[in-house]
Every structure is written in C-alpha cells, then in structure tokens.
PDB file of N, CA and C in Angstrom:
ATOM      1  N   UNK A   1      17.551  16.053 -23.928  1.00  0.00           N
ATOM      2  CA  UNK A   1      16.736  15.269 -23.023  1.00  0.00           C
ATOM      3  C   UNK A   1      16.102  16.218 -21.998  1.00  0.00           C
ATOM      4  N   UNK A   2      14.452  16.652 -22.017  1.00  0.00           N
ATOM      5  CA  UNK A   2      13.905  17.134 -20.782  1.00  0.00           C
ATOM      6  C   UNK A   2      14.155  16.108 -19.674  1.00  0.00           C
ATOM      7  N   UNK A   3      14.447  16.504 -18.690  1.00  0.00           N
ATOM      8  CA  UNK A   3      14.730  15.707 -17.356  1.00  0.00           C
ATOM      9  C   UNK A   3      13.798  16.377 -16.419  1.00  0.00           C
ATOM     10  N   UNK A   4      12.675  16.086 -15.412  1.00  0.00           N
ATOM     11  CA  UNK A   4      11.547  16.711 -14.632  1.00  0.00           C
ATOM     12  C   UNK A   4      12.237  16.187 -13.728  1.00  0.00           C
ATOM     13  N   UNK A   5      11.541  17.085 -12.269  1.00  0.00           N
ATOM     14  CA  UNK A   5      11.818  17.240 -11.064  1.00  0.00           C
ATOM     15  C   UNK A   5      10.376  16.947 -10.395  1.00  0.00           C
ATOM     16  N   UNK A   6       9.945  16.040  -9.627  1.00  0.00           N
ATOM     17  CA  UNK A   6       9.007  15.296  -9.388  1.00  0.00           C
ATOM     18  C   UNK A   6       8.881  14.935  -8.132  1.00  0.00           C
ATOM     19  N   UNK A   7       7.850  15.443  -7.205  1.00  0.00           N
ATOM     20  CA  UNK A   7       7.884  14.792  -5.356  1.00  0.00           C
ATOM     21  C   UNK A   7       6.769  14.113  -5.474  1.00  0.00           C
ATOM     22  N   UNK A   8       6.827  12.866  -4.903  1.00  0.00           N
ATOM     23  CA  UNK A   8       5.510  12.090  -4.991  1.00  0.00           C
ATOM     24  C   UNK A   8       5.380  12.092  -3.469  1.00  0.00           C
ATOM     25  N   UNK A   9       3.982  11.949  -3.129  1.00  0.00           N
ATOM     26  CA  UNK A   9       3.335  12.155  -1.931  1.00  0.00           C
ATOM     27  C   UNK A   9       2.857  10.467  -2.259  1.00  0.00           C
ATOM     28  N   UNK A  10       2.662   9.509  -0.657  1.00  0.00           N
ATOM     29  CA  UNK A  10       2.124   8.793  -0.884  1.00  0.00           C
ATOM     30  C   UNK A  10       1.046   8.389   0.369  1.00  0.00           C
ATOM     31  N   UNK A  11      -0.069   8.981   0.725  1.00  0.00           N
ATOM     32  CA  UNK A  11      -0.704   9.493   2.075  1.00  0.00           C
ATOM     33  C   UNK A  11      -0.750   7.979   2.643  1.00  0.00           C
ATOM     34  N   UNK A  12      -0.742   7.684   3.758  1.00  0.00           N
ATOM     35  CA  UNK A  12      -1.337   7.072   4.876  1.00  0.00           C
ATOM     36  C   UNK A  12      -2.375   6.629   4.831  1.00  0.00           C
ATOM     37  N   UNK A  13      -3.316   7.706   4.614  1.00  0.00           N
ATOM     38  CA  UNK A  13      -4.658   7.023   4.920  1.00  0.00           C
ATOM     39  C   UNK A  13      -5.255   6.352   3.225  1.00  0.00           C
ATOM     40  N   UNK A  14      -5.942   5.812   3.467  1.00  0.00           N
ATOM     41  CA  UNK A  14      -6.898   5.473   2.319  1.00  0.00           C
ATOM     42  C   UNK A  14      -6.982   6.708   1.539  1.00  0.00           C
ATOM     43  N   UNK A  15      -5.543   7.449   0.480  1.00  0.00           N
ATOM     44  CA  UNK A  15      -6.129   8.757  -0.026  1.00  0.00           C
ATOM     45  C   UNK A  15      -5.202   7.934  -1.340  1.00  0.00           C
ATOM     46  N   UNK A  16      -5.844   8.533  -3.213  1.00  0.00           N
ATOM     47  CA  UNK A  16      -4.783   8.422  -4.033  1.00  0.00           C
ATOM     48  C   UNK A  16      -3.325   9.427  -3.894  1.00  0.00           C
ATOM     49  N   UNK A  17      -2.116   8.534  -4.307  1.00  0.00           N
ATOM     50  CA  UNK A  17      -0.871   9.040  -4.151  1.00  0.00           C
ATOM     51  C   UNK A  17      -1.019   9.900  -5.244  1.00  0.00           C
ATOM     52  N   UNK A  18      -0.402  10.970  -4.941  1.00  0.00           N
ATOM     53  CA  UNK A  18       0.231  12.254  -6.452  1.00  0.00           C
ATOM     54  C   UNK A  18       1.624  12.788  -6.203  1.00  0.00           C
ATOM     55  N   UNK A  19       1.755  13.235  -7.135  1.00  0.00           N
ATOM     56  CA  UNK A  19       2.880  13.998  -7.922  1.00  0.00           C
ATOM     57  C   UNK A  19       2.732  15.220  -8.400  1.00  0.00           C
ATOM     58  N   UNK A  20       4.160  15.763  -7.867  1.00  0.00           N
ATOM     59  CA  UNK A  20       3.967  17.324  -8.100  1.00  0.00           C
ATOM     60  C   UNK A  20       5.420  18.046  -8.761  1.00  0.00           C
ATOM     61  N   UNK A  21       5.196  17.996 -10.030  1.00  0.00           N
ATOM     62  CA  UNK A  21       5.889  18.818 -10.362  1.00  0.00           C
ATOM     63  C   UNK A  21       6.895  20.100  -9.954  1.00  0.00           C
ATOM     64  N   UNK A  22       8.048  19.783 -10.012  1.00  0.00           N
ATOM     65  CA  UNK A  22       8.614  21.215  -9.165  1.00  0.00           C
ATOM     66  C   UNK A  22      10.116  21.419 -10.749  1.00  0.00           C
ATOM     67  N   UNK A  23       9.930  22.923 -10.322  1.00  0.00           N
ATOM     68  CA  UNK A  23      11.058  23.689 -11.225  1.00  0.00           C
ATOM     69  C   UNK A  23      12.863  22.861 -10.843  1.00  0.00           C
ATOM     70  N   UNK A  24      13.152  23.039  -9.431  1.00  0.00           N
ATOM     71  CA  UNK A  24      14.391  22.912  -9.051  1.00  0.00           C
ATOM     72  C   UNK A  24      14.805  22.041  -7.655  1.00  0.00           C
ATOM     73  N   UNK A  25      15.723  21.525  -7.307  1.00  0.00           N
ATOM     74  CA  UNK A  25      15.589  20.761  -6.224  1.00  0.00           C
ATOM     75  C   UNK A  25      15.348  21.705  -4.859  1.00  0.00           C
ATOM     76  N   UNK A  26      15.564  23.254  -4.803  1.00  0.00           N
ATOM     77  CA  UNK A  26      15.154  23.697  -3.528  1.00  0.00           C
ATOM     78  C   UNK A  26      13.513  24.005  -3.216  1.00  0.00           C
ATOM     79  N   UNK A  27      12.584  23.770  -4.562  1.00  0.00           N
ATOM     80  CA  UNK A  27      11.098  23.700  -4.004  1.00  0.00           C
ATOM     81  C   UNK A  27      10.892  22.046  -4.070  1.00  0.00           C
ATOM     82  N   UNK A  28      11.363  21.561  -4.826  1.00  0.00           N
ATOM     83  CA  UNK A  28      11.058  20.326  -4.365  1.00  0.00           C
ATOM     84  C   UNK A  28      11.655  19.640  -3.019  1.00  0.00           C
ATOM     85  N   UNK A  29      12.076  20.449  -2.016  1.00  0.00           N
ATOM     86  CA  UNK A  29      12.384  19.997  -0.777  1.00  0.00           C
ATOM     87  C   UNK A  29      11.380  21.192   0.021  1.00  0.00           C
ATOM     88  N   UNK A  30      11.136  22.138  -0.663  1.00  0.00           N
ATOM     89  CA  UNK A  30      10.066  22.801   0.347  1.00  0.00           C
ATOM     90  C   UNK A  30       8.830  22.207  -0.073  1.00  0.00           C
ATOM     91  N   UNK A  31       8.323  21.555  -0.740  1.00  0.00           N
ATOM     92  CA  UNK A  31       6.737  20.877  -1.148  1.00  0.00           C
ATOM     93  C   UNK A  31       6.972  19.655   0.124  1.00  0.00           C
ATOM     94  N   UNK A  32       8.257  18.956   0.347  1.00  0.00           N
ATOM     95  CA  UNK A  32       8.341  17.969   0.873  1.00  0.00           C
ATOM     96  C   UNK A  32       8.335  18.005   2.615  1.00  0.00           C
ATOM     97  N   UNK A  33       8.437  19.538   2.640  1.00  0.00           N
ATOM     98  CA  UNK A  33       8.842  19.970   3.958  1.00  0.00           C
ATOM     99  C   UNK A  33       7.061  20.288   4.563  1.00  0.00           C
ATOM    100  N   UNK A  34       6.856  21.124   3.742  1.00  0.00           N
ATOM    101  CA  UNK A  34       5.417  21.443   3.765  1.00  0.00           C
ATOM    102  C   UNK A  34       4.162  20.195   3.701  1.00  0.00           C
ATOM    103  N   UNK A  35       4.630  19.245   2.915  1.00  0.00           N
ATOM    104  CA  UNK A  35       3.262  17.901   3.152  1.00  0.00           C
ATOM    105  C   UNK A  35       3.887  17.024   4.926  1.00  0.00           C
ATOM    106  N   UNK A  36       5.166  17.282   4.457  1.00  0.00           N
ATOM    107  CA  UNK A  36       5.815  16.781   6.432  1.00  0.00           C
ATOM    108  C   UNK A  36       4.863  17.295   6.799  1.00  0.00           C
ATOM    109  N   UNK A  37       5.345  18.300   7.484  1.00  0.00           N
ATOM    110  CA  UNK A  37       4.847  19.531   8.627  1.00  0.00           C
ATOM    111  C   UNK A  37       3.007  19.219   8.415  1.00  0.00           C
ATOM    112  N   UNK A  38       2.299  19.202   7.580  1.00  0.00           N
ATOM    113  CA  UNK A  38       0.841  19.197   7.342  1.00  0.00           C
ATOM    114  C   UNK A  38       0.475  17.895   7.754  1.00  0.00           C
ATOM    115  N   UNK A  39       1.494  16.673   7.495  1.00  0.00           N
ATOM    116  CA  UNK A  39       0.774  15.320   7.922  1.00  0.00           C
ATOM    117  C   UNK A  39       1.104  15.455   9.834  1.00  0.00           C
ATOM    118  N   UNK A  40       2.396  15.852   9.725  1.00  0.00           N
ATOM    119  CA  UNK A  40       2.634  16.122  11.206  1.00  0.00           C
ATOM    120  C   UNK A  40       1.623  16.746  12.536  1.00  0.00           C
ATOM    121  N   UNK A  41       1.630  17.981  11.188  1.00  0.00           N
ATOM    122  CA  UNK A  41       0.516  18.743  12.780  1.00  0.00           C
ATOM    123  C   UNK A  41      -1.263  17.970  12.516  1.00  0.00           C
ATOM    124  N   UNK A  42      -1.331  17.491  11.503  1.00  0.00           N
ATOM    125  CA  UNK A  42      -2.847  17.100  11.364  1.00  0.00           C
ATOM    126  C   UNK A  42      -3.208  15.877  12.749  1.00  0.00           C
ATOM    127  N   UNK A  43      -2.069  15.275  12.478  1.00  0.00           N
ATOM    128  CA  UNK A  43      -1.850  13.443  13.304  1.00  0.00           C
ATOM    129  C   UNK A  43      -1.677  14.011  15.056  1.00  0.00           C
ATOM    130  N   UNK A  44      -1.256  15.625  14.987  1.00  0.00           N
ATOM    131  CA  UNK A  44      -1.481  15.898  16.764  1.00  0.00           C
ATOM    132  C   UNK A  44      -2.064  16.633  16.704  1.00  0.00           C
ATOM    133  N   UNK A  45      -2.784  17.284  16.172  1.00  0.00           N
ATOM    134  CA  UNK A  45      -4.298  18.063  16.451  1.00  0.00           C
ATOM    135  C   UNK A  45      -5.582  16.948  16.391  1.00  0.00           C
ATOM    136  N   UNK A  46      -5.393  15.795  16.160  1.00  0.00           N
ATOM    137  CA  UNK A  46      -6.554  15.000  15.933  1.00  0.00           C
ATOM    138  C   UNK A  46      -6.497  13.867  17.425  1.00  0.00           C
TER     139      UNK A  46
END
C-alpha cells in the first residue's frame, strides 16, 4: 500500500484550496509552518 503525506491549505480569501505533497511528517509541518507565518505576516503588513 503507497500511503502519501499531504498538507492541504485552505485560504481565507476567495482563493482555490491545494495540496501539497510532502516526503515525511517533518516537511509537512514546515510547509504548514511556512503558509502560517505567510498568512500571518501578510494580514499585519496590510
């Protein structure tokens, strides 16, 4: 059985949701850390 490792993003604004493929659970917590941090600083720079 292939078993995938999968972070789905699901934006806020009016954007389509995706999915991103990841090798292992420690990038799939840094993809998750990294769309944080990007929705974070976007929402206080604006």
């Amino acid at each position: 059985m292939n078993k995938k490792l999968r972070v789905c993003h699901i934006p806020q604004i009016p954007c389509k949701a995706f999915k991103v493929e990841v090798e292992n659970l420690e990038k799939a917590l840094l993809v998750s850390k990294v769309l944080g941090d990007y929705i974070y600083s976007s929402s206080v720079t604006e």
